[in-house]
N, C-alpha and C. Protein backbone atom coordinates (compact mmCIF):
# COMPACT_ATOMS: atom_id res chain seq x y z
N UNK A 1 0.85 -1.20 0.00
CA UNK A 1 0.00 0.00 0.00
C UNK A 1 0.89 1.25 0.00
N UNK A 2 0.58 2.13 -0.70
CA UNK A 2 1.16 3.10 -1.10
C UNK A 2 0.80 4.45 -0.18
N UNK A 3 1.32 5.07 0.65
CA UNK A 3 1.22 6.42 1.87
C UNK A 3 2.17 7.49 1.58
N UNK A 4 1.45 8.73 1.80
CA UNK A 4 2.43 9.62 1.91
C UNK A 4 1.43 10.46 3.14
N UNK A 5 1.94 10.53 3.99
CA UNK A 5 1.62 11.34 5.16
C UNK A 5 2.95 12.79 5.39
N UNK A 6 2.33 13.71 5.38
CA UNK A 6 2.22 14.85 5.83
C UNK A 6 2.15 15.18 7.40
N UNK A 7 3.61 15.90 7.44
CA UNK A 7 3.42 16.51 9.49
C UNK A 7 3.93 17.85 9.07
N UNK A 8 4.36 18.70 10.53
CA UNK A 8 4.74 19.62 10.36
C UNK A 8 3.74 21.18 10.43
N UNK A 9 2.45 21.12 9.78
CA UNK A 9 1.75 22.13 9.98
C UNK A 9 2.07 22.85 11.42
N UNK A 10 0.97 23.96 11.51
CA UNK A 10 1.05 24.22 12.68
C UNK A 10 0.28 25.70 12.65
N UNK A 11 0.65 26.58 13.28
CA UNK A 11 -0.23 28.44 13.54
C UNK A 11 2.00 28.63 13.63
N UNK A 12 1.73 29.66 13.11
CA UNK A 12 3.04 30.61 12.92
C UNK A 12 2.93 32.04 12.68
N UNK A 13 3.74 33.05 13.27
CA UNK A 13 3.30 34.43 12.90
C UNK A 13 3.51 34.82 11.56
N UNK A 14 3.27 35.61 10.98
CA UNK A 14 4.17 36.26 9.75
C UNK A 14 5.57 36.48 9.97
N UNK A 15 6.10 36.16 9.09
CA UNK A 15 7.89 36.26 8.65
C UNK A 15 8.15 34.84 9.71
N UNK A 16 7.77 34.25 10.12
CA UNK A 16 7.69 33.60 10.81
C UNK A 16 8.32 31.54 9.57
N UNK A 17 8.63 30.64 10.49
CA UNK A 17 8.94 29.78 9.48
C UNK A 17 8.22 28.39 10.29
N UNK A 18 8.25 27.24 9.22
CA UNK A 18 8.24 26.05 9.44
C UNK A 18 8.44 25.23 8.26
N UNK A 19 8.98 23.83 8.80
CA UNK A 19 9.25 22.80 7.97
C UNK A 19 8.02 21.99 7.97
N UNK A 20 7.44 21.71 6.45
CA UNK A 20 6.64 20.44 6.46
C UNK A 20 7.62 18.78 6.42
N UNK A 21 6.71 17.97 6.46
CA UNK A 21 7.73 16.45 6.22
C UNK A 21 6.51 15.55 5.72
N UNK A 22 7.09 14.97 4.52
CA UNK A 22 6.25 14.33 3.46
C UNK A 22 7.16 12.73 3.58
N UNK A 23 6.26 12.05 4.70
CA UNK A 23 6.72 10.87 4.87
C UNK A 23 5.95 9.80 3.37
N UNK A 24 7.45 9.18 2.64
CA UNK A 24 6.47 7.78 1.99
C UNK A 24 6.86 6.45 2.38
N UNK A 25 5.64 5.59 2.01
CA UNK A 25 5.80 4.78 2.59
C UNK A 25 5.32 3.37 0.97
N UNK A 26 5.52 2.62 0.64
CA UNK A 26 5.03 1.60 -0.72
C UNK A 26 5.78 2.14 -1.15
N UNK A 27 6.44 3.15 -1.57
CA UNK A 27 7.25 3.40 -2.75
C UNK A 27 8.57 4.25 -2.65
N UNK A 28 9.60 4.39 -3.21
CA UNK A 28 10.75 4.96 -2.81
C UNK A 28 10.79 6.05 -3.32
N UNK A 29 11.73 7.17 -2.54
CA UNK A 29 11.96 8.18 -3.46
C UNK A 29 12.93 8.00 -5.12
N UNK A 30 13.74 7.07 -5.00
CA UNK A 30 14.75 6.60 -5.92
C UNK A 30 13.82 6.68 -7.53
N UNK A 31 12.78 6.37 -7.09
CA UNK A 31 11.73 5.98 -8.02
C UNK A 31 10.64 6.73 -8.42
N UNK A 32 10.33 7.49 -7.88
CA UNK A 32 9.23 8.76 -7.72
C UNK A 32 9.30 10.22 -7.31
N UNK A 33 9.37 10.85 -7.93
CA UNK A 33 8.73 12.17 -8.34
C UNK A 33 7.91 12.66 -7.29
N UNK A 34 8.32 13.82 -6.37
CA UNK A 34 7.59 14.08 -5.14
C UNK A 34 7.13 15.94 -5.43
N UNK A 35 6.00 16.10 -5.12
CA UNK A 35 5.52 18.01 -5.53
C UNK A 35 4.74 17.91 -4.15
N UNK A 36 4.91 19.57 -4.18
CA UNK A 36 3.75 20.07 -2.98
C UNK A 36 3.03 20.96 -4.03
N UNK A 37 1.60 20.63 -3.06
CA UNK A 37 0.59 21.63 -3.50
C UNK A 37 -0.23 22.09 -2.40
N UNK A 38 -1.23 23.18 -2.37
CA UNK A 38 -1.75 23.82 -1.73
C UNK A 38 -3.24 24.16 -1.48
N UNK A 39 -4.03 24.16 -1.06
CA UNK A 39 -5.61 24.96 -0.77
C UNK A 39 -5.97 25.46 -0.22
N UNK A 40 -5.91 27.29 -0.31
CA UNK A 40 -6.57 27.92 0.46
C UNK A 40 -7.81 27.93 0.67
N UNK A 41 -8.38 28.14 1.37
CA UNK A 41 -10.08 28.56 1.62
C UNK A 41 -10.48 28.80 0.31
N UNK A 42 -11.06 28.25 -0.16
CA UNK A 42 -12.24 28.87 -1.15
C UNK A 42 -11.86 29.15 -2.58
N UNK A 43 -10.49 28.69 -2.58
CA UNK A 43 -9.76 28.74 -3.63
C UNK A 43 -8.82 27.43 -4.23
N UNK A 44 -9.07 27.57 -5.90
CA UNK A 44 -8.27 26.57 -6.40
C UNK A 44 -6.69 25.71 -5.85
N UNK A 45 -7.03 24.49 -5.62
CA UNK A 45 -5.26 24.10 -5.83
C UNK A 45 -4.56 24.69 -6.38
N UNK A 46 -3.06 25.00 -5.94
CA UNK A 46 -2.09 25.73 -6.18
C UNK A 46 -0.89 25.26 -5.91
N UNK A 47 -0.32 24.59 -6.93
CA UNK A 47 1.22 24.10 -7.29
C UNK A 47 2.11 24.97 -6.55
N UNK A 48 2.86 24.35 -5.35
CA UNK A 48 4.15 24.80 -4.72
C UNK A 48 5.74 24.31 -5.74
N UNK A 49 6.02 23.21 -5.59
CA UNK A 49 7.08 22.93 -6.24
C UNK A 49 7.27 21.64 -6.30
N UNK A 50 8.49 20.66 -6.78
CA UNK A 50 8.54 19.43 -6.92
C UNK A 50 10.35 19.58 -6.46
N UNK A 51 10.44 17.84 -6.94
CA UNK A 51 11.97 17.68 -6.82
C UNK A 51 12.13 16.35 -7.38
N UNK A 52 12.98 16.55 -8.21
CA UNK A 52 13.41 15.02 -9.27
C UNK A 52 13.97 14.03 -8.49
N UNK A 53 13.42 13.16 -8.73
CA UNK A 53 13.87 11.24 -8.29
C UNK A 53 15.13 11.34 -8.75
N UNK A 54 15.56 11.90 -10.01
CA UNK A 54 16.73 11.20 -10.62
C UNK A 54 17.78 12.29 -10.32
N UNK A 55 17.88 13.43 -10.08
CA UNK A 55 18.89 14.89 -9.35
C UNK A 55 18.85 14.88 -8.75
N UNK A 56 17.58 15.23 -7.94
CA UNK A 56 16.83 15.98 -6.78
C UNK A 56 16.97 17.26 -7.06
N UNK A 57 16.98 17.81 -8.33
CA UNK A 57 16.87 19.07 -8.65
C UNK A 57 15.65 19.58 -7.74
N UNK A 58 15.57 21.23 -8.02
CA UNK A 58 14.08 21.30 -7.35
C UNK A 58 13.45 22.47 -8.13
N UNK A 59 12.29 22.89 -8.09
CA UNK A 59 11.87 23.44 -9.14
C UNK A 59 10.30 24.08 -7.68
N UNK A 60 10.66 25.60 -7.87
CA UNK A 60 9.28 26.13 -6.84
C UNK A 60 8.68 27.33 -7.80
N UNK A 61 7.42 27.46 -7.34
CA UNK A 61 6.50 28.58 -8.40
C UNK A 61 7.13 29.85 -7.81
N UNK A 62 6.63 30.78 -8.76
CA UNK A 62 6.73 31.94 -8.12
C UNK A 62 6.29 32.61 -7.24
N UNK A 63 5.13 31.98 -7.15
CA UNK A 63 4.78 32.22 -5.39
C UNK A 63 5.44 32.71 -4.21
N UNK A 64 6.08 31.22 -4.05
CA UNK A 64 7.02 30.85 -3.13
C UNK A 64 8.55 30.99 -3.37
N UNK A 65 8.88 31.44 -4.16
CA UNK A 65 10.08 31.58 -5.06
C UNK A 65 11.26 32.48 -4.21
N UNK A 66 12.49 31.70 -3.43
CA UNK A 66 12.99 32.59 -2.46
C UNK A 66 12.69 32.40 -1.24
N UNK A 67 11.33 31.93 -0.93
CA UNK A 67 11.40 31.91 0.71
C UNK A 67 11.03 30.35 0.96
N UNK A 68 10.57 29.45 0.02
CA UNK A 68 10.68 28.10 0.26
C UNK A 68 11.75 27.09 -0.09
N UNK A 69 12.19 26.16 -0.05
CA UNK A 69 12.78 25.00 -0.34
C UNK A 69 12.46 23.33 -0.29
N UNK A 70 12.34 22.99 -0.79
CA UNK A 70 12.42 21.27 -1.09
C UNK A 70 13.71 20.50 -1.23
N UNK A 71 13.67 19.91 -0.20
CA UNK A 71 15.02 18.79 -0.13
C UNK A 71 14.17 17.23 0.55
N UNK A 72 14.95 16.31 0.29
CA UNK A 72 14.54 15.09 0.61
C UNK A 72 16.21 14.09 1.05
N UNK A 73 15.49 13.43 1.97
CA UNK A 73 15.99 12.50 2.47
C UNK A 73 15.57 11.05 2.33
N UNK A 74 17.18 10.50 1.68
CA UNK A 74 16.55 8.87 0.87
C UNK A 74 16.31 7.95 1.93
N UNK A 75 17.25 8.20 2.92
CA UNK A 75 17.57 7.24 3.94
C UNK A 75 16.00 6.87 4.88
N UNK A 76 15.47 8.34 4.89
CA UNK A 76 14.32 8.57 5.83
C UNK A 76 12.78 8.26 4.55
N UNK A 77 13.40 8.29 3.30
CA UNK A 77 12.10 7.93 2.43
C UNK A 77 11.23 9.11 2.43
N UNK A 78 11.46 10.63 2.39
CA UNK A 78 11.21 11.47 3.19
C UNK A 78 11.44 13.16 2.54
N UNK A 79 10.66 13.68 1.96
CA UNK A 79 10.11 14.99 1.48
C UNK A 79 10.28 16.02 2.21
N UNK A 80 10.77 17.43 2.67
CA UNK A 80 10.78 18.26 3.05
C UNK A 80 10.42 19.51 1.86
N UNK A 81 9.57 20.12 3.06
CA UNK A 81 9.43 21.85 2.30
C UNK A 81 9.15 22.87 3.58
N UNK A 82 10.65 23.45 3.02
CA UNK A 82 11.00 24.13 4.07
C UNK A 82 10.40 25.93 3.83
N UNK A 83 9.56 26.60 5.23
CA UNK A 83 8.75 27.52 4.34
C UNK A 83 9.63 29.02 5.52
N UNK A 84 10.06 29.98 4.50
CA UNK A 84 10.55 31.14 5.64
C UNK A 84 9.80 32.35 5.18
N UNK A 85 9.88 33.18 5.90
CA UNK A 85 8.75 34.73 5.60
C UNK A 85 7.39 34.41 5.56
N UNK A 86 6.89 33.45 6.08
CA UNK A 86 5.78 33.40 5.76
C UNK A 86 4.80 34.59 5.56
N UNK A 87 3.65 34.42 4.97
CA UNK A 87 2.98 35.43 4.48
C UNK A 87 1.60 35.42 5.05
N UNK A 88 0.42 35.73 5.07
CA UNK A 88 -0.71 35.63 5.49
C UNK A 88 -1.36 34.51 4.32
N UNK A 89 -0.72 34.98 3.38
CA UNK A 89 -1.46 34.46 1.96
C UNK A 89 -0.78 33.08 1.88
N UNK A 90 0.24 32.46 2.63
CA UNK A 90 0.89 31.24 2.25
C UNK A 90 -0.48 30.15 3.11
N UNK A 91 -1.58 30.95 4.11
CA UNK A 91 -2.38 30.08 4.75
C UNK A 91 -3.11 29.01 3.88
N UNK A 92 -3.16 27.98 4.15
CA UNK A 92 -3.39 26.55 3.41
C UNK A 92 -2.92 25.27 4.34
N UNK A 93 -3.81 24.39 3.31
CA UNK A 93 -3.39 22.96 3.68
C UNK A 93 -2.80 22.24 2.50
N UNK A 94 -1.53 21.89 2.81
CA UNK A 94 -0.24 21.33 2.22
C UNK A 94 -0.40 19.80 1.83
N UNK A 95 -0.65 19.95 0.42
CA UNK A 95 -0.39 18.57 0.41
C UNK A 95 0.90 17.97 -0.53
N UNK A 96 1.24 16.88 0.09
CA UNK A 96 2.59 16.25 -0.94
C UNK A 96 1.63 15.22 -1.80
N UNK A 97 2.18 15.02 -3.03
CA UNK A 97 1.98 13.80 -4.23
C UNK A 97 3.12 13.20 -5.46
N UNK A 98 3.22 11.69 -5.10
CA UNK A 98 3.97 11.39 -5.76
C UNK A 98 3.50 10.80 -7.36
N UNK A 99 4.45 10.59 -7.91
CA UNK A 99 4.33 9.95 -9.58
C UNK A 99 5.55 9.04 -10.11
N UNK A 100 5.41 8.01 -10.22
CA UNK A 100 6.20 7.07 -10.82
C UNK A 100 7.18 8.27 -11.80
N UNK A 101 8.67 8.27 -11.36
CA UNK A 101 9.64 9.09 -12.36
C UNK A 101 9.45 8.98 -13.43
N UNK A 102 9.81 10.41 -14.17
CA UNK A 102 8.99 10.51 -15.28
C UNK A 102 10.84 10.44 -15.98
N UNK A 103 11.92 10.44 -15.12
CA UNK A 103 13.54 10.24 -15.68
C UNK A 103 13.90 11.56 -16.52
N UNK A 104 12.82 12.49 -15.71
CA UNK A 104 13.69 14.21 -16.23
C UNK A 104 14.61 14.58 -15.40
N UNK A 105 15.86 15.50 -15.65
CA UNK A 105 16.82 15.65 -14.81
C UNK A 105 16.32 16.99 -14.61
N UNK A 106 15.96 17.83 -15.25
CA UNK A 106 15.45 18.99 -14.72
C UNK A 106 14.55 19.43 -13.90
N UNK A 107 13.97 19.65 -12.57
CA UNK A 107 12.81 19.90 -12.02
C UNK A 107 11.85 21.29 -12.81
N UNK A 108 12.54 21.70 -13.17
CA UNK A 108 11.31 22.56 -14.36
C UNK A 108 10.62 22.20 -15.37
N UNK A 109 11.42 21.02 -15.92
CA UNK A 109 11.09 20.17 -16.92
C UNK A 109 10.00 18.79 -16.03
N UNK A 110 10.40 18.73 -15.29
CA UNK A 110 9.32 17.56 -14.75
C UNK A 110 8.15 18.61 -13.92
N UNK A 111 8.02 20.10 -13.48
CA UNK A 111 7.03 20.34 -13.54
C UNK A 111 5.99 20.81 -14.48
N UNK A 112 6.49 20.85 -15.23
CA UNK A 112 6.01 20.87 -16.67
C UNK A 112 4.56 19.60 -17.18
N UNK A 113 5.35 18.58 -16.74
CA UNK A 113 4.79 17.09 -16.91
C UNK A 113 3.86 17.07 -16.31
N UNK A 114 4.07 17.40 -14.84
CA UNK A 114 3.40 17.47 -13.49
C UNK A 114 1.84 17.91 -13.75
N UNK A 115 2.33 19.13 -14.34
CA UNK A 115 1.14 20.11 -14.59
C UNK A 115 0.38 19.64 -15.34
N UNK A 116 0.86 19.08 -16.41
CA UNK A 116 -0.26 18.29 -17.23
C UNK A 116 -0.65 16.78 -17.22
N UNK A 117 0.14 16.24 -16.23
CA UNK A 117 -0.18 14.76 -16.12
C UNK A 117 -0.74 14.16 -15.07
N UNK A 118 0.04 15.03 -14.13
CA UNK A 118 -1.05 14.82 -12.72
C UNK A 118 0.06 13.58 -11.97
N UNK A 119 -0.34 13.52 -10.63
CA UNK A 119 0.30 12.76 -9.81
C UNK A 119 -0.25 11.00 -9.82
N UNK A 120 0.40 10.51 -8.69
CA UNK A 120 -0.75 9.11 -8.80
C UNK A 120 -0.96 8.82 -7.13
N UNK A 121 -0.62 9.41 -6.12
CA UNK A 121 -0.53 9.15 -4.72
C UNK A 121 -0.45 10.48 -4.14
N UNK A 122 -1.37 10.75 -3.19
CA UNK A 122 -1.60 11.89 -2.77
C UNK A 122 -2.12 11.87 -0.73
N UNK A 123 -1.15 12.80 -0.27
CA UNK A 123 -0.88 13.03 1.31
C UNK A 123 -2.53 13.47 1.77
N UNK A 124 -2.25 13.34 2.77
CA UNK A 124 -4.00 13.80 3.72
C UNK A 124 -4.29 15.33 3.68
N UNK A 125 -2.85 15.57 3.78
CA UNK A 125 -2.48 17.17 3.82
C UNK A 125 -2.52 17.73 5.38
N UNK A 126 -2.04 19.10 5.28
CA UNK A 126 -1.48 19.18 6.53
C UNK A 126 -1.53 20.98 7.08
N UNK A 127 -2.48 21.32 7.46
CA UNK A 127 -3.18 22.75 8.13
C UNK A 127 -1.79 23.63 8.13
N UNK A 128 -1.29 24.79 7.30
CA UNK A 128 -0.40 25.84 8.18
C UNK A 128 -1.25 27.52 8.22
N UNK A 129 -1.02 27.62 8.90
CA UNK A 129 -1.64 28.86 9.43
C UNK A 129 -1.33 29.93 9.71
N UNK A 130 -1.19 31.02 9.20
CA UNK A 130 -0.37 32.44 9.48
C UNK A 130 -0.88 33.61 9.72
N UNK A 131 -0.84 33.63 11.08
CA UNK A 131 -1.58 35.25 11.97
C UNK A 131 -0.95 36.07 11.41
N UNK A 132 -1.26 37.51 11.21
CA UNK A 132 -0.72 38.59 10.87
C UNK A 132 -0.74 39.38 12.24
């Protein structure tokens, strides 16, 4: 069975930071293609960033561009997105989703794919919250 659980949320002030952690579990990172995405209240999903199986390049929207990061750990099987400055507007629930490697070395180039192909395993997601 295939899991990706999500920790890390939490309430944080503005400029304020936290790390999410995108635990998997059925499938390896070696092998899959890991993105965050987002839902605010009342508003469409919204693509954060990814990171290649085969680099670990990483590739984030402009959104977040500068104050987030994605790194992973093979050993731990294990997704990070690391969030700083937070904003009022970064408020959402975080979700991670993986996809069988698509064997792009570029993470711009595999969000590319992303965008139009869609994932195949998807996290519970995970509340962050930012008081102003």
């Amino acid at each position: 069975e295939v899991r990706l659980v999500e920790s890390g949320g939490g309430l944080v002030q503005a400029g304020g930071s936290l790390r999410l952690s995108c635990a998997l579990s059925g499938v390896t990172l070696a092998d899959y293609d890991v993105a965050w995405f987002r839902r605010a209240p009342e508003k469409e999903r919204e693509g954060v960033g990814c990171i290649s199986s085969r680099t670990g390049d990483t590739y984030l929207t402009d959104s977040v561009k500068g104050r987030f990061a994605i790194s992973s750990d093979s050993a731990k099987n294990t997704v990070y997105l690391e969030m700083n400055s937070l904003k009022p507007e970064d408020m959402a629930v975080y979700y991670c989703a993986a996809v069988r490697g698509y064997a792009v070395d570029a993470a711009e180039d595999l969000w590319t794919l992303i965008s139009s192909l869609g994932m195949d395993y998807w996290g519970q997601g995970t509340q962050v919250t930012v008081s102003s």
